[in-house]
C-alpha atoms as a PDB file:
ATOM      1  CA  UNK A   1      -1.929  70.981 101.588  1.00  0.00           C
ATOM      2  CA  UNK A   2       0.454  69.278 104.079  1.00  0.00           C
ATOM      3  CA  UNK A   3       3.295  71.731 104.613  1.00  0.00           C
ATOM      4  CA  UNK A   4       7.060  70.329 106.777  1.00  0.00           C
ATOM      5  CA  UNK A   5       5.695  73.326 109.181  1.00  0.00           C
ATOM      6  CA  UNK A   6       2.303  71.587 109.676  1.00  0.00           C
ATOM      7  CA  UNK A   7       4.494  68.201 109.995  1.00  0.00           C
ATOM      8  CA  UNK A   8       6.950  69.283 112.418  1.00  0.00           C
ATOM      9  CA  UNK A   9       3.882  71.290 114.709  1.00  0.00           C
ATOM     10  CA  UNK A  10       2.704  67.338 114.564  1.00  0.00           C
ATOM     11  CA  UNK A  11       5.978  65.505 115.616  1.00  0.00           C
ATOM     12  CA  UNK A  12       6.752  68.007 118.292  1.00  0.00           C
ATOM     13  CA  UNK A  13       9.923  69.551 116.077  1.00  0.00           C
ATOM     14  CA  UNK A  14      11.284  72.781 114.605  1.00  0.00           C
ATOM     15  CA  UNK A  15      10.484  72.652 110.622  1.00  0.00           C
ATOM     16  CA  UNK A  16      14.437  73.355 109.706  1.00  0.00           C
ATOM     17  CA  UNK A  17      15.033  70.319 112.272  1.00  0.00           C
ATOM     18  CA  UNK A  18      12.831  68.344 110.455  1.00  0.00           C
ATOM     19  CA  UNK A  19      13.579  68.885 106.787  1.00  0.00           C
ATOM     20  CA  UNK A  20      17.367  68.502 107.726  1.00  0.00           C
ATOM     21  CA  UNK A  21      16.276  64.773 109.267  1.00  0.00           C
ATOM     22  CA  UNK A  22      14.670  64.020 105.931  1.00  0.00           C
ATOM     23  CA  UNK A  23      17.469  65.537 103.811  1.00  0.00           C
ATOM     24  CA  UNK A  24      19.704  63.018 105.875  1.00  0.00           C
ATOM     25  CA  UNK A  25      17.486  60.386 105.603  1.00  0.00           C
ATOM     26  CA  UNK A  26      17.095  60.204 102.212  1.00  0.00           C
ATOM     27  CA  UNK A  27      19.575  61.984 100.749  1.00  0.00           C
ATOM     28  CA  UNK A  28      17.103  64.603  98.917  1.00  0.00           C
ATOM     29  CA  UNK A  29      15.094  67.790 100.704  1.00  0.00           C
ATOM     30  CA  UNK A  30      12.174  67.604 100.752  1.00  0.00           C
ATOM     31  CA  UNK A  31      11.209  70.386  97.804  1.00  0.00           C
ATOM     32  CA  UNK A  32      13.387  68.182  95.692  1.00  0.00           C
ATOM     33  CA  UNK A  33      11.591  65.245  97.047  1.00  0.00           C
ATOM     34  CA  UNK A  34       7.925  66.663  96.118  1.00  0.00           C
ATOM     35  CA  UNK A  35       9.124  68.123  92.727  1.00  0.00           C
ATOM     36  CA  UNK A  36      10.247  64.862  91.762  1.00  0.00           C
ATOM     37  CA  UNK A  37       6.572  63.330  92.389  1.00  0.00           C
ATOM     38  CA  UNK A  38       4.534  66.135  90.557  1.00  0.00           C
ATOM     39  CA  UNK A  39       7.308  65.408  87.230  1.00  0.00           C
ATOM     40  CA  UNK A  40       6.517  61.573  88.061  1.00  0.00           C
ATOM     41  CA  UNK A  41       2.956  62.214  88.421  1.00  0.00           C
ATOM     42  CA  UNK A  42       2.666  64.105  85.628  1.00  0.00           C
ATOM     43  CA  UNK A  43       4.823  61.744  83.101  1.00  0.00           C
ATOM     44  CA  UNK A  44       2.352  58.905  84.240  1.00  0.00           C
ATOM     45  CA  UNK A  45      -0.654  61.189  83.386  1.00  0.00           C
ATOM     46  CA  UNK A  46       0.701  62.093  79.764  1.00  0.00           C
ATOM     47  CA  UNK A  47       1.578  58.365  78.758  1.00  0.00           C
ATOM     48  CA  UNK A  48      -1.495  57.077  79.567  1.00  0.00           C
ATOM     49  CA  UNK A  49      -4.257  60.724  78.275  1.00  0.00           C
ATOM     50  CA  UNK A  50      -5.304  61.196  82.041  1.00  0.00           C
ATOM     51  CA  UNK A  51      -6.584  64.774  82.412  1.00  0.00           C
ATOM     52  CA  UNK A  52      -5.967  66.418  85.465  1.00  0.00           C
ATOM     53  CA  UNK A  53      -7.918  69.070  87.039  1.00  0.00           C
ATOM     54  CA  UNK A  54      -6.156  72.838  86.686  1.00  0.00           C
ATOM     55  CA  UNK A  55      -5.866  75.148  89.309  1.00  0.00           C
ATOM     56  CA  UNK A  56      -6.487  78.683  88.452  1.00  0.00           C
ATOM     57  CA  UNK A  57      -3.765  80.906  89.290  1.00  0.00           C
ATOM     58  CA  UNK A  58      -5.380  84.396  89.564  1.00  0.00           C
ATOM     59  CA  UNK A  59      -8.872  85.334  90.037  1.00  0.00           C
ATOM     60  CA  UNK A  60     -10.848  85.470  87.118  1.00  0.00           C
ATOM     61  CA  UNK A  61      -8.796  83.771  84.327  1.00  0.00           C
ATOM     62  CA  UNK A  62      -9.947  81.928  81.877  1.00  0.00           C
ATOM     63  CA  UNK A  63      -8.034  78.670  80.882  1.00  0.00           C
ATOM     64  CA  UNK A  64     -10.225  77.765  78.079  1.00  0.00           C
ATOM     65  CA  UNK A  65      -8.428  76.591  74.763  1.00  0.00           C
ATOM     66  CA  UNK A  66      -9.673  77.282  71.468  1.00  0.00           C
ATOM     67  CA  UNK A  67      -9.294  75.610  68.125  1.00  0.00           C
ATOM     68  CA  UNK A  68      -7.837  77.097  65.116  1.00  0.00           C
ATOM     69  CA  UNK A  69      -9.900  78.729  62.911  1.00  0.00           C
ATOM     70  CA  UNK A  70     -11.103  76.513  59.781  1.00  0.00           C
ATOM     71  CA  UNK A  71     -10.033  77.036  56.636  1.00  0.00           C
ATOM     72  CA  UNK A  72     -12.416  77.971  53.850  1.00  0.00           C
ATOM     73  CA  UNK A  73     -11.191  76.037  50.645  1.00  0.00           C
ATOM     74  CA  UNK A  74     -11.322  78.467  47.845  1.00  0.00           C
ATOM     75  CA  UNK A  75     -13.358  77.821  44.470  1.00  0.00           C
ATOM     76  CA  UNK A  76     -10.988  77.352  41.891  1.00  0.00           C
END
């Protein structure tokens, strides 16, 4: 992951320098900025059924779905 820290440690700057420069630049900060692709991303994915990869969040869980249980049609 490419953070404005790592960015600015690579152009020489102070991170709060450098986010203020973008924020001027293009009129958004740069959270806003990255939000904005991830909902862009993500509206892309869902109109055309590509499945991206899930991170986990904590160790351990489980982010398996299951389906419904089936109904048993009663003999009338």
């Amino acid at each position: 992951m490419f953070t404005i820290a790592a960015a600015a440690a690579e152009l020489g700057t102070h991170p709060s320098h450098l986010a203020r420069v973008f924020s001027q630049t293009y009129g958004i900060a740069p959270h806003n900025y990255l939000v904005g692709r991830r909902v862009d991303l993500a509206r892309r994915c869902s109109s055309t059924a590509i499945v991206l990869p899930r991170r986990r969040r904590w160790r351990g869980s489980t982010t398996r779905l299951t389906s419904p249980a089936t109904s048993v049609a009663s003999s009338a």
